[in-house]
C-alpha atoms as a PDB file:
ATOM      1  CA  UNK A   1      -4.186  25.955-193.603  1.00  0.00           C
ATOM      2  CA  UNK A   2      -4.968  27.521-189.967  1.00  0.00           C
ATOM      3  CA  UNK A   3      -8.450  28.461-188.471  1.00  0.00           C
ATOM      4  CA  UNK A   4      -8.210  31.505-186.485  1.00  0.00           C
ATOM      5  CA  UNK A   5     -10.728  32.879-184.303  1.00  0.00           C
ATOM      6  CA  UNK A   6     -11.726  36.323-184.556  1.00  0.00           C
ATOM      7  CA  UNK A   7     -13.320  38.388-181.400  1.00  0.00           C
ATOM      8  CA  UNK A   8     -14.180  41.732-181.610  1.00  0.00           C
ATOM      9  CA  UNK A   9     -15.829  43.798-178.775  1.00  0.00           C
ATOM     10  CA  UNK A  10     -19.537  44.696-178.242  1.00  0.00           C
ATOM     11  CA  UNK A  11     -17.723  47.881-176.056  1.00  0.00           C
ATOM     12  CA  UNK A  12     -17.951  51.287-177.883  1.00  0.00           C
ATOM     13  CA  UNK A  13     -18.406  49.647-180.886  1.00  0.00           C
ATOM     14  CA  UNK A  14     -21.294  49.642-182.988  1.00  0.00           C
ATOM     15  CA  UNK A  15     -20.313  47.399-185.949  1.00  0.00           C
ATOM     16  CA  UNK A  16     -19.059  44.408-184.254  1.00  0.00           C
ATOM     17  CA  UNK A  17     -21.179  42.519-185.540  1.00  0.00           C
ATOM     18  CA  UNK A  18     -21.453  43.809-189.111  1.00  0.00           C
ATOM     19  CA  UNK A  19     -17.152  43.332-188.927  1.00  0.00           C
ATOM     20  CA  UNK A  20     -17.308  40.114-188.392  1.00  0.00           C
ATOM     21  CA  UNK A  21     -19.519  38.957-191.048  1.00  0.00           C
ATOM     22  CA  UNK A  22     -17.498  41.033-193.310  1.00  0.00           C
ATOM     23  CA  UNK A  23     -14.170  39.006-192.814  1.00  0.00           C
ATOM     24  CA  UNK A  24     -16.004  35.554-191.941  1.00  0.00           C
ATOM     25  CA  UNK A  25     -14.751  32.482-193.221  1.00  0.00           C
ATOM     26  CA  UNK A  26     -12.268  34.888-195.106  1.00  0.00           C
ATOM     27  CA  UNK A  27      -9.044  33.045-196.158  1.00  0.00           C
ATOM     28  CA  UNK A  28      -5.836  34.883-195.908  1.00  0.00           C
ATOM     29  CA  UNK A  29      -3.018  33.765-197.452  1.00  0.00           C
ATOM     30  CA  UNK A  30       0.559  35.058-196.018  1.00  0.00           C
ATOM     31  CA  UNK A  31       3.799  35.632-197.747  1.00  0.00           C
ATOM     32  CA  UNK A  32       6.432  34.192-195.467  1.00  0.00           C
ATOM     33  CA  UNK A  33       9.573  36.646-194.121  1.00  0.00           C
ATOM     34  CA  UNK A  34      12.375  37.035-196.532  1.00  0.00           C
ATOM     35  CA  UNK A  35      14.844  35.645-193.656  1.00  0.00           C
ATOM     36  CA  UNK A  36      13.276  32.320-194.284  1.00  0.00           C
ATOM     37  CA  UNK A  37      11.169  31.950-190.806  1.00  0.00           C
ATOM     38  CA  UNK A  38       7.889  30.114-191.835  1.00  0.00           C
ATOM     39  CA  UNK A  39       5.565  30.689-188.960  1.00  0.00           C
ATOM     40  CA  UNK A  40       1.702  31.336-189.192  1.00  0.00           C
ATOM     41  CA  UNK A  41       0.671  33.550-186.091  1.00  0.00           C
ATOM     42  CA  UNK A  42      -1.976  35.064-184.616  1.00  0.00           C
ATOM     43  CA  UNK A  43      -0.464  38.265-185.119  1.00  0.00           C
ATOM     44  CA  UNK A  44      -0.070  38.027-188.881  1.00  0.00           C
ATOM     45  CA  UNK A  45      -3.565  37.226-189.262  1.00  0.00           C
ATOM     46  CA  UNK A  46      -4.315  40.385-187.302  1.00  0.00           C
ATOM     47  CA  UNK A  47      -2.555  42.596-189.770  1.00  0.00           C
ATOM     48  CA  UNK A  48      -4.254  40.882-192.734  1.00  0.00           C
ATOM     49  CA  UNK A  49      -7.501  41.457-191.069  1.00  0.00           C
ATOM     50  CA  UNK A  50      -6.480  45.032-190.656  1.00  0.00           C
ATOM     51  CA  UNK A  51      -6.409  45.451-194.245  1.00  0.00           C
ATOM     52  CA  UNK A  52     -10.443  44.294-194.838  1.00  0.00           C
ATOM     53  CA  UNK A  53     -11.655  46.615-191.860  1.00  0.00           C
ATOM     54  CA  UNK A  54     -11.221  50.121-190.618  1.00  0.00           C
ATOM     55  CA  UNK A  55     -10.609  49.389-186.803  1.00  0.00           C
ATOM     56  CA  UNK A  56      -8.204  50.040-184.173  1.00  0.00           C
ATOM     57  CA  UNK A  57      -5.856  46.854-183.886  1.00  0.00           C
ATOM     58  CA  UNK A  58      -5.911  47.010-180.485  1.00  0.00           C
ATOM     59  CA  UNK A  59      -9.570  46.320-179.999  1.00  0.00           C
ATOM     60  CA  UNK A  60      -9.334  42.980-182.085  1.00  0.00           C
ATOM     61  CA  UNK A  61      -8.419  39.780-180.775  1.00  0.00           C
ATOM     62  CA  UNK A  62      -7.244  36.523-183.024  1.00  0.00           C
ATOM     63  CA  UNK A  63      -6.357  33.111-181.413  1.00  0.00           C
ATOM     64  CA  UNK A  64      -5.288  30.508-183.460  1.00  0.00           C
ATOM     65  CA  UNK A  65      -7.897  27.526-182.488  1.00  0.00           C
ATOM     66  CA  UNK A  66      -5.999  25.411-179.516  1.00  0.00           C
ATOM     67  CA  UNK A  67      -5.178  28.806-177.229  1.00  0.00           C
ATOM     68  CA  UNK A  68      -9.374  29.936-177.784  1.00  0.00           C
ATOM     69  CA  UNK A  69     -10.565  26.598-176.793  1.00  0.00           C
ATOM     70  CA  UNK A  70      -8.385  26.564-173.841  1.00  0.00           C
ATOM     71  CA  UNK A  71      -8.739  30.315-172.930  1.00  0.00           C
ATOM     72  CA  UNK A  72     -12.490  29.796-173.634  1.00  0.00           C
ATOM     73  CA  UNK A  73     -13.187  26.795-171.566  1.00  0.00           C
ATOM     74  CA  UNK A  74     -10.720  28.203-168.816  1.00  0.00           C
ATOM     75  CA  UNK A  75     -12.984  31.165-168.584  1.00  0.00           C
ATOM     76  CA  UNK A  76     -10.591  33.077-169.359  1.00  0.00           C
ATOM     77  CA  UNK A  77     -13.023  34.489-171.808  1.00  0.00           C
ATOM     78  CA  UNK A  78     -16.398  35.844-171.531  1.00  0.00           C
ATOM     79  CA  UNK A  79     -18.135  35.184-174.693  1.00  0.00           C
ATOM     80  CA  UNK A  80     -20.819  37.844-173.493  1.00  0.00           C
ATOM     81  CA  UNK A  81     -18.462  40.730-174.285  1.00  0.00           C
ATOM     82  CA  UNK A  82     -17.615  40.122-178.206  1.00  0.00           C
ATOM     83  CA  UNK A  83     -18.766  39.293-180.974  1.00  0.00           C
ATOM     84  CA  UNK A  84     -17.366  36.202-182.914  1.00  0.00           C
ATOM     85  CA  UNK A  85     -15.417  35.212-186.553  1.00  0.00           C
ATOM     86  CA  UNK A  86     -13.460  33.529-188.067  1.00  0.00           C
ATOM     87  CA  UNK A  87     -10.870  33.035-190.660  1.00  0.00           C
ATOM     88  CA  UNK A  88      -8.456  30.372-191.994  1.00  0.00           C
ATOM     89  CA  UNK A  89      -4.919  31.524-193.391  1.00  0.00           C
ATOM     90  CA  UNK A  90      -1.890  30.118-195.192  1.00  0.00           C
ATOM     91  CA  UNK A  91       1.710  30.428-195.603  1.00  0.00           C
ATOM     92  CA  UNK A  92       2.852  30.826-199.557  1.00  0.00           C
ATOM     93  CA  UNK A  93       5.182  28.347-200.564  1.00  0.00           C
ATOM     94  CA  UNK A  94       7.310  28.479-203.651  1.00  0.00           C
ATOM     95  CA  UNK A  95       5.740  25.011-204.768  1.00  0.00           C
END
């Protein structure tokens, strides 16, 4: 199991914040690809989390935990621009 980290803009968008309490501490889990690559990405979660809310994909952002800390504390990020989530997901495993 992953944490993700949700952000989703304050811009032209009234129900940031009401979004991300919907899907918070949501837990998604993944069916792998039938070619046998078992990868969790950021981009998976995105299209789980399109499922749950009626939003344009391009306007939500997901970073697995390591690249937000490090995007976050290079300031690469300005925290005063979205609001925040999160999310935790899982590959399914035959087991």
């Amino acid at each position: 199991m992953e944490t993700f980290i949700v952000l989703i803009p304050l811009e032209e968008n009234r129900s940031a914040r009401e979004q991300c309490e919907l899907i918070q501490n949501t837990h998604f889990k993944i069916e792998p690809k039938k070619d046998g690559y078992q990868k969790l990405t950021a981009h998976k979660v995105l299209l789980e989390i399109d499922k749950v809310l009626d939003t344009s994909l391009e306007v939500i952002e997901v970073y697995d935990l390591n690249s937000f800390m490090d995007d976050f504390n290079d300031e690469e990020i300005n925290a005063d621009d979205y609001f925040m989530s999160y999310v935790s997901a899982e590959l399914l495993t035959d087991d």
